[in-house]
PDB file of N, CA and C in Angstrom:
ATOM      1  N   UNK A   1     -30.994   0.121  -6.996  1.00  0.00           N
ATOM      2  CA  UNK A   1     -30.207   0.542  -5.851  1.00  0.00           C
ATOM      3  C   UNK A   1     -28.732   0.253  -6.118  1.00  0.00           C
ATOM      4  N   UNK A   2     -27.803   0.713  -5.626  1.00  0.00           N
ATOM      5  CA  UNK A   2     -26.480   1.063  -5.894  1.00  0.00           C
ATOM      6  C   UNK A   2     -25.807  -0.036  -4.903  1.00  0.00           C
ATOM      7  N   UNK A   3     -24.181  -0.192  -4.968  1.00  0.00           N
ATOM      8  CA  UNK A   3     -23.847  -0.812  -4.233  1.00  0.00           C
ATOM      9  C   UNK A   3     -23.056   0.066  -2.931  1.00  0.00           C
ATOM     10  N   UNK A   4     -23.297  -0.490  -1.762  1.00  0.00           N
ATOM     11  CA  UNK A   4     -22.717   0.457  -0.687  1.00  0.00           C
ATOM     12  C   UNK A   4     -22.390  -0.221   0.550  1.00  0.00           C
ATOM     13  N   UNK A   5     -21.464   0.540   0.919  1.00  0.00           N
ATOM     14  CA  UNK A   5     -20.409  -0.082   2.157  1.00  0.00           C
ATOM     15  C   UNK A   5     -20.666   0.081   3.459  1.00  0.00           C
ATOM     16  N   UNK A   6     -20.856  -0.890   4.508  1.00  0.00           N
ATOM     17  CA  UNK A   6     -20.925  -0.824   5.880  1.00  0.00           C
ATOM     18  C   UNK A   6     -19.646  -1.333   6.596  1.00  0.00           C
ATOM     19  N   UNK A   7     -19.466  -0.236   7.813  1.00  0.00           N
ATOM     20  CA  UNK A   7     -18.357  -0.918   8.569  1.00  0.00           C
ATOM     21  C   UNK A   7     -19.369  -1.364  10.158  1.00  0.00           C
ATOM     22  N   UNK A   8     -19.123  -2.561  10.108  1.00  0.00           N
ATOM     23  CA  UNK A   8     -19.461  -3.346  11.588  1.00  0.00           C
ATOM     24  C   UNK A   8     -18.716  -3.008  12.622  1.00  0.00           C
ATOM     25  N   UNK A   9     -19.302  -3.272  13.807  1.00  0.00           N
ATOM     26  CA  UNK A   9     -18.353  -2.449  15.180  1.00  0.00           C
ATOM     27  C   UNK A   9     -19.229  -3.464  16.060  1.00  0.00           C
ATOM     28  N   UNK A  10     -18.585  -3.767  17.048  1.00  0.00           N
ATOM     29  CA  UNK A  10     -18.683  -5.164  18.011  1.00  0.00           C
ATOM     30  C   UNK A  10     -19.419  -3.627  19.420  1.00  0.00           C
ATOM     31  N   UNK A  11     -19.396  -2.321  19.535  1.00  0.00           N
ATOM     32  CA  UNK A  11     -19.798  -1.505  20.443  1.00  0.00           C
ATOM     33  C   UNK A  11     -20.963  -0.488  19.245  1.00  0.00           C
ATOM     34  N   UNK A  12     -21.326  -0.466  20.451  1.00  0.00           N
ATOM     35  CA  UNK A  12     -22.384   0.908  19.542  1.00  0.00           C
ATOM     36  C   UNK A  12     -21.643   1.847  19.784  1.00  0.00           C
ATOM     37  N   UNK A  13     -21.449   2.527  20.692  1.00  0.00           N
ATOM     38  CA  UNK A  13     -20.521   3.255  21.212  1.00  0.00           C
ATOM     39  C   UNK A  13     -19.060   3.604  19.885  1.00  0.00           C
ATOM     40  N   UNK A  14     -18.751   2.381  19.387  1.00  0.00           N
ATOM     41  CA  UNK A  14     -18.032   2.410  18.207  1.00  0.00           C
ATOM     42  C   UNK A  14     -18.154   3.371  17.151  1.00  0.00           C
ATOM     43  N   UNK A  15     -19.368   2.483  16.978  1.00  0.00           N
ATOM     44  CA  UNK A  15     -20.523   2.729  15.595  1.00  0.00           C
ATOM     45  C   UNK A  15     -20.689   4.390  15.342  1.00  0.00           C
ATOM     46  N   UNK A  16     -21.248   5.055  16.737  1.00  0.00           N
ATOM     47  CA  UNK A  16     -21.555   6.753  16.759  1.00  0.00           C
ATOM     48  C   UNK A  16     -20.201   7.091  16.596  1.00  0.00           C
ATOM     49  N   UNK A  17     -19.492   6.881  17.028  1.00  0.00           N
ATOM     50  CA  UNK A  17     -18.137   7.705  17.628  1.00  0.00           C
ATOM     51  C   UNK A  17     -17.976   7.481  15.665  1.00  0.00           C
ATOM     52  N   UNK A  18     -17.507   6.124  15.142  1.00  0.00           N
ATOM     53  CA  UNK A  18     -16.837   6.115  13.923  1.00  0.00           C
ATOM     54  C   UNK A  18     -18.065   7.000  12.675  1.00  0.00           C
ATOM     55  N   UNK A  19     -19.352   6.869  12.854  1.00  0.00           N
ATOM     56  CA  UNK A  19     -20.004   7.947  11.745  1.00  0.00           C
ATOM     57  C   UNK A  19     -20.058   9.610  12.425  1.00  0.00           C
ATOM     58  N   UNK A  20     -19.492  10.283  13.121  1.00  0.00           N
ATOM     59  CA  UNK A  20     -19.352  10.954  13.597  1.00  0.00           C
ATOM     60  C   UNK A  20     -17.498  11.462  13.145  1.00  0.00           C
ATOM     61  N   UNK A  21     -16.340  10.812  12.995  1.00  0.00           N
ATOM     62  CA  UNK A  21     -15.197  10.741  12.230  1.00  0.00           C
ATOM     63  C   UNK A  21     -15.328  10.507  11.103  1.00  0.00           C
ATOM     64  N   UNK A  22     -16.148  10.313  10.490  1.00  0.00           N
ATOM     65  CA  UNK A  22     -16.538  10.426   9.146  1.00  0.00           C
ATOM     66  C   UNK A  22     -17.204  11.723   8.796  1.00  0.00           C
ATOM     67  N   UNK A  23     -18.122  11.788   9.326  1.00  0.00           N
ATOM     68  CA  UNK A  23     -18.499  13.145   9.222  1.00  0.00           C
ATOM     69  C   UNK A  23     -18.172  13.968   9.145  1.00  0.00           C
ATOM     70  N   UNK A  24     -16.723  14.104  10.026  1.00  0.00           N
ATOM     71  CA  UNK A  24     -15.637  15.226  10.093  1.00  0.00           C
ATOM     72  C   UNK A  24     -15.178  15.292   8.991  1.00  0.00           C
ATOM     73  N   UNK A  25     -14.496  14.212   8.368  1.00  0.00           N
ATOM     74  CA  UNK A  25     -13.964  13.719   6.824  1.00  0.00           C
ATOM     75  C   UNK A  25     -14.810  14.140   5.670  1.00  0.00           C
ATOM     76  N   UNK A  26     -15.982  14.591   5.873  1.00  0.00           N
ATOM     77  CA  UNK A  26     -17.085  14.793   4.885  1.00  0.00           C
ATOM     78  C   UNK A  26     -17.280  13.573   4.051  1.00  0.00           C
ATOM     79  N   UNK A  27     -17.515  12.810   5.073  1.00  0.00           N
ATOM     80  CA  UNK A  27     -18.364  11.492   4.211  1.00  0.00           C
ATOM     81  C   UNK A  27     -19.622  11.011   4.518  1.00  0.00           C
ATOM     82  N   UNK A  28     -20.460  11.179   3.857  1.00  0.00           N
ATOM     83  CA  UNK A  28     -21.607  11.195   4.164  1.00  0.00           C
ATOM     84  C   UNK A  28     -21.952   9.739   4.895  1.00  0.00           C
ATOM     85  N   UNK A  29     -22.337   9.765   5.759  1.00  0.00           N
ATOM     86  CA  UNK A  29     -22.624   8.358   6.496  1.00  0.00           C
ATOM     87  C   UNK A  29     -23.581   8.446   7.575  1.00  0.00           C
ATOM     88  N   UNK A  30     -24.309   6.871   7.859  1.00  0.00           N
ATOM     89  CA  UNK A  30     -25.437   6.827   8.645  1.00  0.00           C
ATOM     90  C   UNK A  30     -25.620   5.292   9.471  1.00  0.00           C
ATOM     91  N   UNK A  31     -25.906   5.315  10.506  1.00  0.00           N
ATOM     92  CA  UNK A  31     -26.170   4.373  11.307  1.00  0.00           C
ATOM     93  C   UNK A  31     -27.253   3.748  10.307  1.00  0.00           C
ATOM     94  N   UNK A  32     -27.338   2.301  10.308  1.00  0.00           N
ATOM     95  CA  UNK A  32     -27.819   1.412  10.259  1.00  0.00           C
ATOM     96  C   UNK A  32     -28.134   0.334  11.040  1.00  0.00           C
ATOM     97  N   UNK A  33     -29.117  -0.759  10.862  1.00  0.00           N
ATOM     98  CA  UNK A  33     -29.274  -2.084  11.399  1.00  0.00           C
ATOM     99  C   UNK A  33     -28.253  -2.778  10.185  1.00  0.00           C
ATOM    100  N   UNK A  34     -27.109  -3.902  11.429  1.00  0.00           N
ATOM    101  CA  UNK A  34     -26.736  -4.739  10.730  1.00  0.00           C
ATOM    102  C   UNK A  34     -27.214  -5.775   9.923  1.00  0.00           C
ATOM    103  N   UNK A  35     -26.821  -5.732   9.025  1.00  0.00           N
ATOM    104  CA  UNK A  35     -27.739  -7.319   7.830  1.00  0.00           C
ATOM    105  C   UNK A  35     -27.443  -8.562   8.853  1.00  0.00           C
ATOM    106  N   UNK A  36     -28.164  -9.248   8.524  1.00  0.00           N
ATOM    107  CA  UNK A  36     -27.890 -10.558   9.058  1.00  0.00           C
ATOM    108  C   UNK A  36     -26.927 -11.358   8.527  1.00  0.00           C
ATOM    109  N   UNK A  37     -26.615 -11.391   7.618  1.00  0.00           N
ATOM    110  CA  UNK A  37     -24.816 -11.940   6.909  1.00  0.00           C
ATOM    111  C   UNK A  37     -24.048 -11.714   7.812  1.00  0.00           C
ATOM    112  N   UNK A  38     -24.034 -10.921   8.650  1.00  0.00           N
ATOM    113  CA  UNK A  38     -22.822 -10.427   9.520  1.00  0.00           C
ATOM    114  C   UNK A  38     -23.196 -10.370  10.868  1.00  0.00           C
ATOM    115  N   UNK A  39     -22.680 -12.106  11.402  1.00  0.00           N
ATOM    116  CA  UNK A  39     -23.562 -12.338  12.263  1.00  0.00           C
ATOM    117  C   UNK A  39     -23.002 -11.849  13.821  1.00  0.00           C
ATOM    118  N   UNK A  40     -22.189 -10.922  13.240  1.00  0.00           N
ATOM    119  CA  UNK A  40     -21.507 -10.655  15.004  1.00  0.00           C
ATOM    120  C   UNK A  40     -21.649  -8.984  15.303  1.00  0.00           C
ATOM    121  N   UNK A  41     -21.150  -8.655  16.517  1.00  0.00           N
ATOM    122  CA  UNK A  41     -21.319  -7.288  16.392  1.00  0.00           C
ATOM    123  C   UNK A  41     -22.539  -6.890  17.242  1.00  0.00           C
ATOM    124  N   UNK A  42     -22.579  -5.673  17.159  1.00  0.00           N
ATOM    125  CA  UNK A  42     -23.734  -4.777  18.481  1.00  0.00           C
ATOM    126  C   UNK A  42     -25.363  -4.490  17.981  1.00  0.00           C
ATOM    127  N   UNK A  43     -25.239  -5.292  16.317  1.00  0.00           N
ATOM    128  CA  UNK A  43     -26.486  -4.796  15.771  1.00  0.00           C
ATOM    129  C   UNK A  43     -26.465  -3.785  15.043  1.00  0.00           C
ATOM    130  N   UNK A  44     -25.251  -2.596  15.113  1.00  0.00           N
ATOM    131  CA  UNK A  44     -25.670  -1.532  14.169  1.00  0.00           C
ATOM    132  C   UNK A  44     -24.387  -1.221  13.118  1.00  0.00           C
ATOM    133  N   UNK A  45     -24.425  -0.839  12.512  1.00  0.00           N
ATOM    134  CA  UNK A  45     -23.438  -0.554  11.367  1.00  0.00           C
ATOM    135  C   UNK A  45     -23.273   0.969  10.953  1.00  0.00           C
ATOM    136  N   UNK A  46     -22.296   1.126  10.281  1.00  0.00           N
ATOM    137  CA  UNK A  46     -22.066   2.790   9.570  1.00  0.00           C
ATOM    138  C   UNK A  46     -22.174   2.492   8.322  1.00  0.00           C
ATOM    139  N   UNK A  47     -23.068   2.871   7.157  1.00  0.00           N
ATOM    140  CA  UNK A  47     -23.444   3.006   5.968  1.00  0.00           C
ATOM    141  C   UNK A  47     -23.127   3.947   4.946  1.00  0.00           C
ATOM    142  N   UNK A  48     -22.460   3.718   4.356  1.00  0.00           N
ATOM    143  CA  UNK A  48     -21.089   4.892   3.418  1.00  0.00           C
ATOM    144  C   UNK A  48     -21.969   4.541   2.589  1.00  0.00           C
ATOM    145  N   UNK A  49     -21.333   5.583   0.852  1.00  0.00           N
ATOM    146  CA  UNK A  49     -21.348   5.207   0.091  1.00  0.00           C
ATOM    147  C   UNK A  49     -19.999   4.686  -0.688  1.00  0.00           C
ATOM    148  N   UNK A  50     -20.272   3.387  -1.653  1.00  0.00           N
ATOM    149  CA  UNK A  50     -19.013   2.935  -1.975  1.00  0.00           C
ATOM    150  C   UNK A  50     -17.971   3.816  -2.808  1.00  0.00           C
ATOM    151  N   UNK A  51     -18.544   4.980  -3.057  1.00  0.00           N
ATOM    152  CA  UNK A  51     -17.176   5.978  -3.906  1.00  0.00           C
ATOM    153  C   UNK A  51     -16.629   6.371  -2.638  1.00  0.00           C
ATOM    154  N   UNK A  52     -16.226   6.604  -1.820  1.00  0.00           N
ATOM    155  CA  UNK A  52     -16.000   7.140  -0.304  1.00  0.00           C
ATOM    156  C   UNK A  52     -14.949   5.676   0.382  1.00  0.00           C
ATOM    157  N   UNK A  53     -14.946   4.268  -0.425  1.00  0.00           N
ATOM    158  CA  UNK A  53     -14.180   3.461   0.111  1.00  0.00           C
ATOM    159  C   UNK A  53     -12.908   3.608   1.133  1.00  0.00           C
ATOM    160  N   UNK A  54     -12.112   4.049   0.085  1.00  0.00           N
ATOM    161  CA  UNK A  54     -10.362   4.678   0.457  1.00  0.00           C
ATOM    162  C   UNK A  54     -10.638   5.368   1.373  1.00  0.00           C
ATOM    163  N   UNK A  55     -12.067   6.855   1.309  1.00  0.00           N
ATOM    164  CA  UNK A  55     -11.659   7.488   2.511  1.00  0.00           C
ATOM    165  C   UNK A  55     -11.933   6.617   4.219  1.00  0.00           C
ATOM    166  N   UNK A  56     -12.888   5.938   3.920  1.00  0.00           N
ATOM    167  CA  UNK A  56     -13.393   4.882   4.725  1.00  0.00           C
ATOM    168  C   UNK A  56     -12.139   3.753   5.350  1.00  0.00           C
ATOM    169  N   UNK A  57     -11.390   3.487   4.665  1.00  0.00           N
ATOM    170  CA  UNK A  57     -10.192   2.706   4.681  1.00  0.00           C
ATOM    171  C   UNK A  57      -9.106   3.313   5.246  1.00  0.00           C
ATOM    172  N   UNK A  58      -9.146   4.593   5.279  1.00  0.00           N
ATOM    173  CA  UNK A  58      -7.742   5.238   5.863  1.00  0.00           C
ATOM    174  C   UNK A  58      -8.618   5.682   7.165  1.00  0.00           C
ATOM    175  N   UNK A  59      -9.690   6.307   7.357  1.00  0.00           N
ATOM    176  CA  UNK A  59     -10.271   6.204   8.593  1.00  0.00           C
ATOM    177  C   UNK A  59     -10.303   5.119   9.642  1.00  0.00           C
ATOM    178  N   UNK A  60     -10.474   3.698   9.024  1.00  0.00           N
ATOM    179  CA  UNK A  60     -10.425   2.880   9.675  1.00  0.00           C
ATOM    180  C   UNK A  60      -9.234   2.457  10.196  1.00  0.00           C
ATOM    181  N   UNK A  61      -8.199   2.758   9.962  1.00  0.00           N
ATOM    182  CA  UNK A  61      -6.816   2.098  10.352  1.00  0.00           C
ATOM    183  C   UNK A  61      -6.124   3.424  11.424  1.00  0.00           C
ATOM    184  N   UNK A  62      -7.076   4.457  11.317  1.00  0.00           N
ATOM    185  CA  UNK A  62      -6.692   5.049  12.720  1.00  0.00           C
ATOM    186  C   UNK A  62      -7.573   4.994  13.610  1.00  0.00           C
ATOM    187  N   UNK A  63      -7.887   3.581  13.582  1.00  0.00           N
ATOM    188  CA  UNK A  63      -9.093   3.047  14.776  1.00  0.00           C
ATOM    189  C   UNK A  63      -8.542   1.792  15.693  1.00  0.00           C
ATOM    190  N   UNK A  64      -9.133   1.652  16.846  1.00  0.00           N
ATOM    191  CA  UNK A  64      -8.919   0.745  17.480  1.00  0.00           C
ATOM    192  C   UNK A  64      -9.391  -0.367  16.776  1.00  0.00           C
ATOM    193  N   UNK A  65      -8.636  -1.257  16.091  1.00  0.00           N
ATOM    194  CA  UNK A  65      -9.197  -2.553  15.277  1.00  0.00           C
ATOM    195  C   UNK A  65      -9.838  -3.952  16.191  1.00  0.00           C
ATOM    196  N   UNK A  66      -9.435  -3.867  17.102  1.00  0.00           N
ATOM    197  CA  UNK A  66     -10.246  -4.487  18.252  1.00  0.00           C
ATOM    198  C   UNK A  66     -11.746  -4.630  18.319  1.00  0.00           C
ATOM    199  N   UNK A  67     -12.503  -3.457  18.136  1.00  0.00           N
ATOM    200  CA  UNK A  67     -13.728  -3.423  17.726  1.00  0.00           C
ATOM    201  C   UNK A  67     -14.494  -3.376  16.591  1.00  0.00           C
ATOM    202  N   UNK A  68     -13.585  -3.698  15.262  1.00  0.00           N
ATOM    203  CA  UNK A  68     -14.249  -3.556  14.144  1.00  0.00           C
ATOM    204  C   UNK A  68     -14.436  -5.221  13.508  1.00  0.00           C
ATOM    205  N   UNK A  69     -15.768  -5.464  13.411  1.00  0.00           N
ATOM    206  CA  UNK A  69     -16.288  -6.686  13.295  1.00  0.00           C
ATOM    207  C   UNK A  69     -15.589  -6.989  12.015  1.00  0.00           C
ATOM    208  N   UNK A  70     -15.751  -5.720  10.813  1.00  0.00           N
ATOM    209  CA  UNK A  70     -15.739  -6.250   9.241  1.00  0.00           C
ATOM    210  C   UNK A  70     -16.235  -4.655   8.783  1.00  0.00           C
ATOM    211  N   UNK A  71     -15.665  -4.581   7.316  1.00  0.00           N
ATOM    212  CA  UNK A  71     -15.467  -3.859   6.423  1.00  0.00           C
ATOM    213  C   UNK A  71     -16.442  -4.696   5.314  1.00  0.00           C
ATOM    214  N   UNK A  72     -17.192  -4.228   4.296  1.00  0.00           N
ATOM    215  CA  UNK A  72     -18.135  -4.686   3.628  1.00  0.00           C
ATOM    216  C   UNK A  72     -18.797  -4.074   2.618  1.00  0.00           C
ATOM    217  N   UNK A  73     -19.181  -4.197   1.275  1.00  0.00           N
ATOM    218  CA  UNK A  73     -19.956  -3.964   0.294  1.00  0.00           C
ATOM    219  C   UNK A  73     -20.613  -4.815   0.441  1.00  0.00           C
ATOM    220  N   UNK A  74     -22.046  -4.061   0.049  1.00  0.00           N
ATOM    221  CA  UNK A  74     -23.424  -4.585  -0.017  1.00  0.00           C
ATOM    222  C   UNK A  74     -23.425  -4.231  -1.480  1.00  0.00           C
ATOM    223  N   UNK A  75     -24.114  -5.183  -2.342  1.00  0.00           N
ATOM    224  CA  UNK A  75     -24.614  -5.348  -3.455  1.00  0.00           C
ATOM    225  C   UNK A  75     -26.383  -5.560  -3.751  1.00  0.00           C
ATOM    226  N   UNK A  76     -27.216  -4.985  -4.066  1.00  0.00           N
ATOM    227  CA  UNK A  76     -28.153  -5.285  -4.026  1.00  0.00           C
ATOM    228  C   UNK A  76     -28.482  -6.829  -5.170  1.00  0.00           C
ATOM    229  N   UNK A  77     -29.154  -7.305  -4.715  1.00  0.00           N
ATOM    230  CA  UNK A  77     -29.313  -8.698  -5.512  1.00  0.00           C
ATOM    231  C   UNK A  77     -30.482  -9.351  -5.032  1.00  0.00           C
ATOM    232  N   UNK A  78     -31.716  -8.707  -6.026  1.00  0.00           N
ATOM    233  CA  UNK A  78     -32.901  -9.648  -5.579  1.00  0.00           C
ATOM    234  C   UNK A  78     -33.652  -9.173  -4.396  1.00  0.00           C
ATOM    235  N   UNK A  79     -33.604 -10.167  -3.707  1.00  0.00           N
ATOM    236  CA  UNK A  79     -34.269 -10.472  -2.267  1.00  0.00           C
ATOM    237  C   UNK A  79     -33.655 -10.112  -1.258  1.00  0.00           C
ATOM    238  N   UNK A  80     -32.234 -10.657  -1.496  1.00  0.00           N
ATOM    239  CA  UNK A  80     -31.415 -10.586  -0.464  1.00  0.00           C
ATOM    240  C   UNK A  80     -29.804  -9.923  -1.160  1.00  0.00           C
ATOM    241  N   UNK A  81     -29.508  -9.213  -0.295  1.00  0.00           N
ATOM    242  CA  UNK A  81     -28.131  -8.208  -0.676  1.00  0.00           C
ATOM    243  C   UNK A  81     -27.184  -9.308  -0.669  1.00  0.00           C
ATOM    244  N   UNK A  82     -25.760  -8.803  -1.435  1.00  0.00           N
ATOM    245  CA  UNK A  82     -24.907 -10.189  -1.197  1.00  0.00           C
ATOM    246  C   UNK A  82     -23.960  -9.012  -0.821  1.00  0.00           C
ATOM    247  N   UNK A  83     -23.042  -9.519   0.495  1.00  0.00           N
ATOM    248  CA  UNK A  83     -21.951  -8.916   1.052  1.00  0.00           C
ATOM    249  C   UNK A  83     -20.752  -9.726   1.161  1.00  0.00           C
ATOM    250  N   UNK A  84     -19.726  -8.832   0.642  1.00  0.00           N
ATOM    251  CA  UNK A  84     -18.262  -8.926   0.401  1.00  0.00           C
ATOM    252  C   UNK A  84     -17.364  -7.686   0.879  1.00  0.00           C
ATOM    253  N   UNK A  85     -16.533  -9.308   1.890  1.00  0.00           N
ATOM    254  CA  UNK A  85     -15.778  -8.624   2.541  1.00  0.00           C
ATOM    255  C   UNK A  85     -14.616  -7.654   1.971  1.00  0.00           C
ATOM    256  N   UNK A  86     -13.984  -6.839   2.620  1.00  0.00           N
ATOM    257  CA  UNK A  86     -13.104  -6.091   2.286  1.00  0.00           C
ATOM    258  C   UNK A  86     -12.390  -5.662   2.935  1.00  0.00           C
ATOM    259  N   UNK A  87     -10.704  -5.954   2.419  1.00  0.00           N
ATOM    260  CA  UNK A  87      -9.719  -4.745   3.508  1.00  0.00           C
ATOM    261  C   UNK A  87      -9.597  -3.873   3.773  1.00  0.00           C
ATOM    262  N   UNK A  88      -8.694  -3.910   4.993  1.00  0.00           N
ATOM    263  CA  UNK A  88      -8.561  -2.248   5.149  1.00  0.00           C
ATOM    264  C   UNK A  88      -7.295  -1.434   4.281  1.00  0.00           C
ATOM    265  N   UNK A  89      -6.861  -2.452   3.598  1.00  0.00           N
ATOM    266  CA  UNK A  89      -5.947  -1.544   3.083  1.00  0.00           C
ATOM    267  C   UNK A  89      -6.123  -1.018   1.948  1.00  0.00           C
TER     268      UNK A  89
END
């Protein structure tokens, strides 16, 4: 499995609205359950793939940052994924 990026959102409401602006962007993306590493937030996440970062990154900064828990690569590793954080810039 590959490594790939979730953005956290403290609203669900967030979550649809932001994979839905992606979508527009043509980036392929999908609701998820949040990992448990990331212990805050509404439970659900937007699931990119990590070549799509930058576009993910300039999307995000025309967002209300108020609701965005965290920016993140998932790495598969084992048992358990290891996640690292990441800016928005």
């Amino acid at each position: 499995m590959e490594e790939y990026g979730i953005a956290a959102f403290r609203s669900r409401q967030q979550v649809i609205s932001f994979e839905e602006a992606l979508r527009r962007l043509g980036v392929p993306a999908r609701v998820i359950s949040t990992p448990r590493d990331v212990a805050l937030g509404c439970g659900l996440s937007v699931r990119f793939d990590r070549r799509y970062l930058k576009s993910v990154q300039s999307a995000l900064n025309g967002q209300r940052g108020d609701q965005l828990v965290g920016l993140y690569l998932v790495t598969p590793a084992g048992v358990r994924n290891r996640l690292t954080a990441v800016s928005l810039r």
